[in-house]
Structures are given as structure tokens and as C-alpha cells.
N, C-alpha and C. Protein backbone atom coordinates (compact mmCIF):
# COMPACT_ATOMS: atom_id res chain seq x y z
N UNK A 1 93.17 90.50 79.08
CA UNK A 1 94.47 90.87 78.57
C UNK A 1 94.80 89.98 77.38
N UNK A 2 95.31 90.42 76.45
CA UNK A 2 95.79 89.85 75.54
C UNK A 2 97.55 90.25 75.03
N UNK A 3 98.23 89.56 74.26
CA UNK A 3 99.80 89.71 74.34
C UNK A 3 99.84 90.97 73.89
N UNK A 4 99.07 91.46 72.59
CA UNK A 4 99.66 92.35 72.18
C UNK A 4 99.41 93.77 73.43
N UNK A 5 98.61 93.45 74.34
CA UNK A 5 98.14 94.54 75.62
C UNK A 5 99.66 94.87 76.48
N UNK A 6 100.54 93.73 76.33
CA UNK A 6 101.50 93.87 77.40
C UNK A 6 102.54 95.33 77.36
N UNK A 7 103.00 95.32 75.79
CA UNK A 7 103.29 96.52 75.95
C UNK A 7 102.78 97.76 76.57
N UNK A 8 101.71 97.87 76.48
CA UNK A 8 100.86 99.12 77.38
C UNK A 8 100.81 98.44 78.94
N UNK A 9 100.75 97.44 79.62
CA UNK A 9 101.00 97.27 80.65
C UNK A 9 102.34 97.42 81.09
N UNK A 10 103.52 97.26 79.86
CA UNK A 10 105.04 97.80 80.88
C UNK A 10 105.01 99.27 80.60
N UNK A 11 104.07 99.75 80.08
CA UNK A 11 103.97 101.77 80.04
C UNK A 11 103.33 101.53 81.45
N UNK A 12 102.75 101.11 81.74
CA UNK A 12 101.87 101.94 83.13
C UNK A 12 102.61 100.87 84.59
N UNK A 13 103.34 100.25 84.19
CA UNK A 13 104.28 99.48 85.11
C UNK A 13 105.48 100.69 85.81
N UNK A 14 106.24 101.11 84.32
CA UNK A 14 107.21 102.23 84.33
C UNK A 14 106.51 103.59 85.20
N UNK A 15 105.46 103.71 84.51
CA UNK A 15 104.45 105.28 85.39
C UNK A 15 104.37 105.23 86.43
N UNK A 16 104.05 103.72 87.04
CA UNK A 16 103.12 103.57 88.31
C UNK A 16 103.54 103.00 89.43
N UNK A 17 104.76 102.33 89.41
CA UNK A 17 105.55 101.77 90.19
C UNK A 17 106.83 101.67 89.90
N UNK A 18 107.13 103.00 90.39
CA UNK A 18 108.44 103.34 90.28
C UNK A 18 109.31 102.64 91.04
N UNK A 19 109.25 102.78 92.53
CA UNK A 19 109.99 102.04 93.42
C UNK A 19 109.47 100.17 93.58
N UNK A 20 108.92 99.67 92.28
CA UNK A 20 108.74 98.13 92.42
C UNK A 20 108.97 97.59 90.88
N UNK A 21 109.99 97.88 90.05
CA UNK A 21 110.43 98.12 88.76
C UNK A 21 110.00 96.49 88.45
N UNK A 22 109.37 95.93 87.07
CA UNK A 22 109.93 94.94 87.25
C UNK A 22 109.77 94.90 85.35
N UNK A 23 110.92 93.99 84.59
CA UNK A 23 110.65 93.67 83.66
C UNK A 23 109.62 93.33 83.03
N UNK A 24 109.33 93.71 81.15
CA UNK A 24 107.91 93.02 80.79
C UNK A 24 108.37 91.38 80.52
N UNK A 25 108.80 90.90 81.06
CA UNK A 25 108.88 89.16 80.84
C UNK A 25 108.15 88.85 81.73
N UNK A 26 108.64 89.38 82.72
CA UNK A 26 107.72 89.15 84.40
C UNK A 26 106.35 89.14 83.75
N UNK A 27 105.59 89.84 83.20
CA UNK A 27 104.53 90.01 82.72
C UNK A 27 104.01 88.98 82.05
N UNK A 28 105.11 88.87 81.10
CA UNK A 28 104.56 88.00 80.24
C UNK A 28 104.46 86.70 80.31
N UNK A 29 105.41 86.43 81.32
CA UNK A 29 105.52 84.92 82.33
C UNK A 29 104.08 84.43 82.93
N UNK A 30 103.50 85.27 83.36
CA UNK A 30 102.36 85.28 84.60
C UNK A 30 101.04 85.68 83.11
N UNK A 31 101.04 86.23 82.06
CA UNK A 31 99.96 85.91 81.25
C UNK A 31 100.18 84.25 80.37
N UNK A 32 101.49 84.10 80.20
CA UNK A 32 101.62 82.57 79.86
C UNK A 32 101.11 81.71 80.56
N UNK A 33 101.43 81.62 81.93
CA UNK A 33 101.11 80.36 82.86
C UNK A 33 100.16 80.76 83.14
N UNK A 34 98.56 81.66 83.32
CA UNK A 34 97.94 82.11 83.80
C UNK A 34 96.68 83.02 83.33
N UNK A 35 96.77 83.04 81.60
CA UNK A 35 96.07 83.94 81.13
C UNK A 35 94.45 84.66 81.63
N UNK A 36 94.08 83.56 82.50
CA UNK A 36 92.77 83.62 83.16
C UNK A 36 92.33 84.75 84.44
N UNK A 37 93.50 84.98 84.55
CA UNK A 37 93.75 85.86 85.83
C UNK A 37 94.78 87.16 84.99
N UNK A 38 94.94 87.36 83.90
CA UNK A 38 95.19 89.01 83.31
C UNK A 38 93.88 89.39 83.15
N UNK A 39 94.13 91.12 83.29
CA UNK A 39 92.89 91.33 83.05
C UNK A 39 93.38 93.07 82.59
N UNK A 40 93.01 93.66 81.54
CA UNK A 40 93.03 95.08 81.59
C UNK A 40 92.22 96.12 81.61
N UNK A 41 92.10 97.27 81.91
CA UNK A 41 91.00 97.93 82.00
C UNK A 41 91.46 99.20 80.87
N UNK A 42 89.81 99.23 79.98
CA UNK A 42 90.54 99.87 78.65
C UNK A 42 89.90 101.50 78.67
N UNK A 43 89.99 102.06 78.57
CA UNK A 43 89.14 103.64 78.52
C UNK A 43 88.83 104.37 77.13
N UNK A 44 88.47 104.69 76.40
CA UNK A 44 88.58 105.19 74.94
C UNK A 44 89.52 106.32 75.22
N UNK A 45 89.75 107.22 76.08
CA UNK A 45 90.13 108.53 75.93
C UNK A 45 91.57 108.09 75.86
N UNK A 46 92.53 106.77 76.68
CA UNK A 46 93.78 106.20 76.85
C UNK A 46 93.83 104.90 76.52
N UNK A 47 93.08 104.05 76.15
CA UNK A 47 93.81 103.07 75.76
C UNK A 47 93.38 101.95 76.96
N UNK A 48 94.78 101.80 76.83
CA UNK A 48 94.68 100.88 78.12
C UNK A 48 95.50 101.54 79.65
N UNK A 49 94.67 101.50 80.60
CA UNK A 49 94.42 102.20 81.51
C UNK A 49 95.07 101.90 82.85
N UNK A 50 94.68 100.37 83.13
CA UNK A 50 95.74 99.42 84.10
C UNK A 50 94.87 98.24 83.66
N UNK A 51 95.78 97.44 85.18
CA UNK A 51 95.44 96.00 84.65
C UNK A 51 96.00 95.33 85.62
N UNK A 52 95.26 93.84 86.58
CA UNK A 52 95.46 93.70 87.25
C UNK A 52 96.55 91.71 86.50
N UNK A 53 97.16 91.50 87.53
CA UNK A 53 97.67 89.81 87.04
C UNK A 53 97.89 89.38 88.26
N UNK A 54 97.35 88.12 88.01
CA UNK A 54 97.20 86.93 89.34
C UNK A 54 96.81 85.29 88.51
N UNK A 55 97.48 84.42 89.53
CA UNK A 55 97.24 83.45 89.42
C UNK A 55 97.64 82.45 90.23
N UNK A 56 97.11 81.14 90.21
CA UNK A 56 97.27 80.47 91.50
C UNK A 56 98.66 80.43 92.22
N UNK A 57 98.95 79.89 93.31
CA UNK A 57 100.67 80.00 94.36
C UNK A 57 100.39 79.40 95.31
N UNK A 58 101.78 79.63 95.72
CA UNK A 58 101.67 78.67 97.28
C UNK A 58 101.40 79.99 98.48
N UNK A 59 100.93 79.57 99.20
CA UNK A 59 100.53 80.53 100.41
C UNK A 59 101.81 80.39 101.01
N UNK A 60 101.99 81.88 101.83
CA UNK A 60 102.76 82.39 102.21
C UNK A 60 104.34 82.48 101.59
N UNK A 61 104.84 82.24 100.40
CA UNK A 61 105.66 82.37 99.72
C UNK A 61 105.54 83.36 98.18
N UNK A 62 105.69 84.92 98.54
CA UNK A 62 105.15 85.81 97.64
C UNK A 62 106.19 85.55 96.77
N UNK A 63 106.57 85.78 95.04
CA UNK A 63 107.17 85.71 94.87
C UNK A 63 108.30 86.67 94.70
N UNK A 64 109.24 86.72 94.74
CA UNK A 64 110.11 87.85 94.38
C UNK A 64 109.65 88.92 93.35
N UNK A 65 110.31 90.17 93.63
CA UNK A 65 109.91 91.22 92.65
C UNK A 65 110.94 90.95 91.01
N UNK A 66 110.21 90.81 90.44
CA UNK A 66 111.61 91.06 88.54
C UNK A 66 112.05 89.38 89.04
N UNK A 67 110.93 88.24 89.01
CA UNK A 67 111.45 87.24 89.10
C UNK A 67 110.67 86.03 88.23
N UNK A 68 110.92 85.08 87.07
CA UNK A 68 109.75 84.90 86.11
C UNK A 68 110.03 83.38 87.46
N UNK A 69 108.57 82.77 86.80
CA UNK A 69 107.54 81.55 87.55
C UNK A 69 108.01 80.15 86.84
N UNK A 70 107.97 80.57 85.47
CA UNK A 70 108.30 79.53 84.98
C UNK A 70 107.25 78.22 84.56
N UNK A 71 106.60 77.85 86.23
CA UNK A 71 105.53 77.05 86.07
C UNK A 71 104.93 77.40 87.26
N UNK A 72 103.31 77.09 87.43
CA UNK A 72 102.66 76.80 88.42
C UNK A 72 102.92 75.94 89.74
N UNK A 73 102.21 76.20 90.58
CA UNK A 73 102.52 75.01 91.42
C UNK A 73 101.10 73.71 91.13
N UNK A 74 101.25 72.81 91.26
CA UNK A 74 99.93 71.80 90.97
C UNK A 74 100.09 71.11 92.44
N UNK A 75 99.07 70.65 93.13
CA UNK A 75 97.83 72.11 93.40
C UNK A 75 98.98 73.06 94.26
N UNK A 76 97.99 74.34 93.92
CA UNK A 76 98.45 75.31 94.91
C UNK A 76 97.61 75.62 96.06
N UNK A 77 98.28 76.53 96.43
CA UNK A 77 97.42 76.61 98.12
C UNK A 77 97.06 78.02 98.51
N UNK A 78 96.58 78.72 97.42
CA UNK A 78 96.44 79.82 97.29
C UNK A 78 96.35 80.63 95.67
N UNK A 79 95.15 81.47 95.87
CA UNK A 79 95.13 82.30 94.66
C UNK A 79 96.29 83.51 95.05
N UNK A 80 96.86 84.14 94.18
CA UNK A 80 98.18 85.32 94.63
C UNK A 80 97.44 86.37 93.26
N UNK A 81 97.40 87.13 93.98
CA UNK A 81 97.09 89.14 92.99
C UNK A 81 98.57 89.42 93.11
N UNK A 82 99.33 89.11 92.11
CA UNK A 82 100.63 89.71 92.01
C UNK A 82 100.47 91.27 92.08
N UNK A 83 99.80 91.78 90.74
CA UNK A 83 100.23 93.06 90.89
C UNK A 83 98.51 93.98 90.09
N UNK A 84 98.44 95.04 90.43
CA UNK A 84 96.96 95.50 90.09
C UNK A 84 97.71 97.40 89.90
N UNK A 85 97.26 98.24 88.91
CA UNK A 85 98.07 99.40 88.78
C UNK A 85 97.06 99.80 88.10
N UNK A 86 96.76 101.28 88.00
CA UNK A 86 96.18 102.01 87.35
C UNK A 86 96.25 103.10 87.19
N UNK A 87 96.44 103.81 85.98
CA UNK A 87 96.85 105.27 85.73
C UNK A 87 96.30 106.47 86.63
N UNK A 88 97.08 107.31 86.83
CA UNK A 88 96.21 108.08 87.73
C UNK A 88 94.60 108.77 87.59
N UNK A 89 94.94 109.19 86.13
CA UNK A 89 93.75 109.62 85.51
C UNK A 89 92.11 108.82 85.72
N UNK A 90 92.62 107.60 85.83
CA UNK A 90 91.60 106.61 86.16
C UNK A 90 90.96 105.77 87.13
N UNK A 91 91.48 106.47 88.47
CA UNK A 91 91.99 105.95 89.58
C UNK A 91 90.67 106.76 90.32
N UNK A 92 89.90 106.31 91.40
CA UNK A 92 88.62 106.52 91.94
C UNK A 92 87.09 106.42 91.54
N UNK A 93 87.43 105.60 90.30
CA UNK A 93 86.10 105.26 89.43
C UNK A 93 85.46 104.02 90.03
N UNK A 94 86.52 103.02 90.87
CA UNK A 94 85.71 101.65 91.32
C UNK A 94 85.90 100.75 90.80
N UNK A 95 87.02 101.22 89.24
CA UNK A 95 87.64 99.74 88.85
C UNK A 95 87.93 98.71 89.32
N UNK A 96 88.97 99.42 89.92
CA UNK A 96 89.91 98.15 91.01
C UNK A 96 89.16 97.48 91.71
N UNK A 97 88.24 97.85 92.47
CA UNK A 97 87.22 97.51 93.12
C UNK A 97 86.61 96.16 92.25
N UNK A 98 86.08 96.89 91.19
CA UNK A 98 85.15 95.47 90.93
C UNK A 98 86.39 94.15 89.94
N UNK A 99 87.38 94.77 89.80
CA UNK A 99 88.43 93.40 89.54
C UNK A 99 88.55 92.60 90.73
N UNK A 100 88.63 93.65 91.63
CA UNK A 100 89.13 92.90 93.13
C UNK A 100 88.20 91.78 93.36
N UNK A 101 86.87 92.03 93.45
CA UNK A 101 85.55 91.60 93.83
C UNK A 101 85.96 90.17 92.99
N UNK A 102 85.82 89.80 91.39
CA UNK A 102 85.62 89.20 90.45
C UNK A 102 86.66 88.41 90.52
N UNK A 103 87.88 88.48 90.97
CA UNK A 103 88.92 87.64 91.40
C UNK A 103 89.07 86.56 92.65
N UNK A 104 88.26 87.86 93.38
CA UNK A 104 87.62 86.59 94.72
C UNK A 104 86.43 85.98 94.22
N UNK A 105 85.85 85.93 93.30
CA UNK A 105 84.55 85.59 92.83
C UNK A 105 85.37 83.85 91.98
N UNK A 106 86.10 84.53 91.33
CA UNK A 106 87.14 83.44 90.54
C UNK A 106 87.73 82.61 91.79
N UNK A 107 88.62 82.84 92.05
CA UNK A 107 89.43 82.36 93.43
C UNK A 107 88.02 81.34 94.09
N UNK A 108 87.52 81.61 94.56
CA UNK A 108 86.25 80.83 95.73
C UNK A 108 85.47 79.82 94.87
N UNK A 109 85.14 80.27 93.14
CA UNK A 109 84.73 79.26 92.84
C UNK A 109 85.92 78.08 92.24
N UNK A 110 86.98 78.09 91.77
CA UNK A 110 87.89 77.57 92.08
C UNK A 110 88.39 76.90 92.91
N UNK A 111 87.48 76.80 94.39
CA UNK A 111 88.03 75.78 95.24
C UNK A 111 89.59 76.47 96.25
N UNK A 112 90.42 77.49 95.69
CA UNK A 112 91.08 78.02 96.22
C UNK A 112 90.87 78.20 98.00
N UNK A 113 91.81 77.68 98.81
CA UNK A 113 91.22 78.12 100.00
C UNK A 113 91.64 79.59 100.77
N UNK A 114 91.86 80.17 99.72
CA UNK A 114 92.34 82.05 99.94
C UNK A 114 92.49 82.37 98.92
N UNK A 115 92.46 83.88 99.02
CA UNK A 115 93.16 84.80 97.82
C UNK A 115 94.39 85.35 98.85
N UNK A 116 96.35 85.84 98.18
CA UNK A 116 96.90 86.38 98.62
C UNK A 116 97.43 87.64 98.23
N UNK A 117 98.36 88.57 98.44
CA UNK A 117 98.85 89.55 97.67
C UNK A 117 100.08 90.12 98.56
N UNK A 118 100.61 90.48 98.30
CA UNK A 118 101.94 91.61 99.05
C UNK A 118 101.35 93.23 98.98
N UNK A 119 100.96 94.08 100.08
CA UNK A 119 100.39 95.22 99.60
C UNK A 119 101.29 95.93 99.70
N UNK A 120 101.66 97.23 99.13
CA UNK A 120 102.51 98.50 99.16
C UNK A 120 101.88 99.54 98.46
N UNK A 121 102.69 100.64 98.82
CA UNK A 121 102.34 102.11 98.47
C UNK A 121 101.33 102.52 99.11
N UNK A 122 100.97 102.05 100.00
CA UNK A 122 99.89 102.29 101.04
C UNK A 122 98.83 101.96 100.85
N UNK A 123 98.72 100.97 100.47
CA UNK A 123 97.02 100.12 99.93
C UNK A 123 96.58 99.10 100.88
N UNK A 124 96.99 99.07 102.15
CA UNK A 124 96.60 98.22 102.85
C UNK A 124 94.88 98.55 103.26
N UNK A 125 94.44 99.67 103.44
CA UNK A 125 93.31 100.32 103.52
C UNK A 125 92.59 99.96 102.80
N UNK A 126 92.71 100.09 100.97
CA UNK A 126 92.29 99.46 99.77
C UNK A 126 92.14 97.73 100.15
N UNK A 127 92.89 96.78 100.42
CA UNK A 127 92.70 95.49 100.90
C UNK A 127 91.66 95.53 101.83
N UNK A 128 92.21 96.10 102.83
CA UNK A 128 91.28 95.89 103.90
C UNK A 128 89.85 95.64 103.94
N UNK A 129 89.31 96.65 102.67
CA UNK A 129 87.71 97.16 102.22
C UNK A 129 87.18 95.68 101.71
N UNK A 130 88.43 95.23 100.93
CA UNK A 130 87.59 93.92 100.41
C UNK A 130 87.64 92.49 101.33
N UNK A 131 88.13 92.53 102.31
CA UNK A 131 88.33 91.68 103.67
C UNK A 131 89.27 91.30 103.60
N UNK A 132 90.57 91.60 103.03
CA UNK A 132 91.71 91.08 103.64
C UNK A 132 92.40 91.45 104.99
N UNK A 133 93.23 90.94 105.42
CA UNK A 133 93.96 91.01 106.69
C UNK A 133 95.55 90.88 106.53
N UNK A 134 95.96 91.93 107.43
CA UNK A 134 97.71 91.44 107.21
C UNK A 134 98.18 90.08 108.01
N UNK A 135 98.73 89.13 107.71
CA UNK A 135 99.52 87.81 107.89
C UNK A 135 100.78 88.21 108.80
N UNK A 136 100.99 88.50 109.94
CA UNK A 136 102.52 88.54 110.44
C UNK A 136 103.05 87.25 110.58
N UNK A 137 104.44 87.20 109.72
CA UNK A 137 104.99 85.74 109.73
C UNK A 137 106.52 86.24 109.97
N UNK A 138 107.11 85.80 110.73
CA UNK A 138 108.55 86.48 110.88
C UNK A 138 109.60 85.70 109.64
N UNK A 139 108.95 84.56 108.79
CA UNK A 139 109.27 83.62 108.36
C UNK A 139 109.19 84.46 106.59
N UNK A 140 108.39 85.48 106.46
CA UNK A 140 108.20 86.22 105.84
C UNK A 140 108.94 87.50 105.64
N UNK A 141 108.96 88.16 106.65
CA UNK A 141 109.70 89.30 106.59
C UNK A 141 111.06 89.40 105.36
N UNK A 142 111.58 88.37 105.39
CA UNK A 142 112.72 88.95 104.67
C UNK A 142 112.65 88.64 103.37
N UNK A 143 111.12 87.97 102.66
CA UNK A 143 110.66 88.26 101.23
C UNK A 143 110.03 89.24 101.16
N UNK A 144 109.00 90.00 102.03
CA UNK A 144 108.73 91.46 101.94
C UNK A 144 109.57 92.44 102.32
N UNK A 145 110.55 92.35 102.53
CA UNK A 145 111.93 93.26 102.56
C UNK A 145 112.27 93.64 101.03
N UNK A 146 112.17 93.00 100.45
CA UNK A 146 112.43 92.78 98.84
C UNK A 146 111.76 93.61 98.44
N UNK A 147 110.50 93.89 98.64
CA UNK A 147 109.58 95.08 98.43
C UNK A 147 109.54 96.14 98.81
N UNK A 148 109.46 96.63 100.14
CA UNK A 148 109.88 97.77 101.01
C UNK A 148 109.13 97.88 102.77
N UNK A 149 109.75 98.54 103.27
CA UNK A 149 109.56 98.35 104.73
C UNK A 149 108.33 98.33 105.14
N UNK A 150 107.46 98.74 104.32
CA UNK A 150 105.89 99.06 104.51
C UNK A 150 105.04 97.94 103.96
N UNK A 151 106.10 96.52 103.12
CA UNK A 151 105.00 95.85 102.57
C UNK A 151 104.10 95.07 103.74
N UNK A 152 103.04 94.26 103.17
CA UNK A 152 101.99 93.42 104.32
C UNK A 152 102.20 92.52 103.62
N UNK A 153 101.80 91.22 103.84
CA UNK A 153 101.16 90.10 103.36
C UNK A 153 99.92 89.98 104.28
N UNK A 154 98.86 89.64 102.78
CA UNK A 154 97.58 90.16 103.19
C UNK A 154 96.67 88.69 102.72
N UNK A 155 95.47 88.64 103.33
CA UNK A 155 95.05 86.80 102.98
C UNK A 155 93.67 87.68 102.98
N UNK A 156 93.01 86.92 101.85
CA UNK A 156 91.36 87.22 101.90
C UNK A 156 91.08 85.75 102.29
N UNK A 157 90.40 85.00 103.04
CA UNK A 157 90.04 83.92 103.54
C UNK A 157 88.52 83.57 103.58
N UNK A 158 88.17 82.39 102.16
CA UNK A 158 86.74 81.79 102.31
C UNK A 158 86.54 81.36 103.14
N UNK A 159 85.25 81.72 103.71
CA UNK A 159 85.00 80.74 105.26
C UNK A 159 84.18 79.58 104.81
């Protein structure tokens, strides 16, 4: 990802997650503190297509939705996949897939002792494939409320 990409990431933000709205600052917050972990996926026929953003956090504290970071945590205690979207048009090719893969690939050599994420829209299935697990924390619940009744908190865990 690069800055001038962001605009086309708040187009497919607006398309693609309707019910999880969040400003392009949010965006641009998390490619500032984090550029290592944007990533977009480009297609000739569209442009730019989706695009996933993550970067290190504290475990078990997702952050709010439409909420900027500001700064990192030093150290953190966890890699976090904020958010991963992709146009429909482009969606069953295996993208996501191999970002997913390459992030835990990042994350593990990093020393990270997890990757995390908040799942919704029904992607817990999608997690699942790459070994994550849902986290029940009652201590949690009322930051995934913020998201919607269906979110998980989900942990991929290096052994």
C-alpha cells in the first residue's frame, strides 16, 4: 500500500462494509504507524481491488471501530488484522488467502506470540481455514458489541 492507494481503499471500505463504516483517517492512522502490514491487491481490469491492514497490539483489546491509534504499543502482545476487504468481483481467487498466510508468515517471524482479529460478516469459517479459533472472554464482549452481535475474537497461536 502506498498513500496515494488510500483513496481507493475508502472506495471499497464504503462498498464493502457497510454495517462497519469507518473513516479514511482510520486508514491512514494504521498505514502511518504500520506501513509494513498495508497491503493492496491490484487487478488491471479495477485498479485496486482490496486490501488488507494490520499491525502489532495488545491481545485481547480489539480496537474500536472509526477510532485512530495514534501510537503503537512497545512491545505488544500480539499481531492484530484490523481489517481485510475485497471487491466482490475479486473475491474466490485465493487472495485473501495468501495475504492471510504471509501475515502469519510476518507475525511468527517477528517473534509475535499470536496473530489477532475481530471476525464479522460471517468469516469465522474463512479464519478458521487458516487456524484461528474464537477467544470467549466475557471481559470482551462489550468491545465486540461495537461491531455486531455476531462478532468473534479470533487468535491464530504459534506453537
Amino acid at each position: 500500500m502506498e498513500c496515494e492507494d488510500l483513496p481507493s481503499v475508502n472506495a471499497i471500505v464504503v462498498r464493502v462494509h457497510l454495517n462497519y463504516p469507518e473513516d479514511e483517517a482510520v486508514f491512514s492512522d494504521r498505514f502511518r504507524l504500520y506501513p509494513a502490514g498495508c497491503f493492496v491487491l491490484e487487478r488491471e481490469a479495477v485498479g485496486v481491488a482490496g486490501y488488507i491492514v494490520s499491525h502489532p497490539w495488545h491481545f485481547k483489546k480489539p480496537p474500536a471501530l472509526n477510532v485512530l491509534l495514534e501510537s503503537l504499543p512497545d512491545p505488544a502482545s500480539t499481531y492484530y488484522i484490523h481489517d481485510i476487504a475485497l471487491l466482490p468481483e475479486v473475491r474466490s481467487g485465493g487472495a485473501a488467502s495468501e495475504i492471510v498466510r504471509k501475515l502469519i508468515s510476518h507475525a511468527g517471524s517477528a517473534h509475535f506470540p499470536n496473530v489477532s482479529l475481530v471476525a464479522v460478516n460471517d468469516s469465522t469459517r474463512f479464519w478458521e481455514r487458516h487456524s484461528f479459533q474464537s477467544l470467549e472472554d466475557p471481559q470482551l464482549n462489550e468491545k465486540l458489541a461495537s461491531y455486531d452481535d455476531q462478532a468473534k475474537y479470533m487468535v491464530h497461536r504459534f506453537s
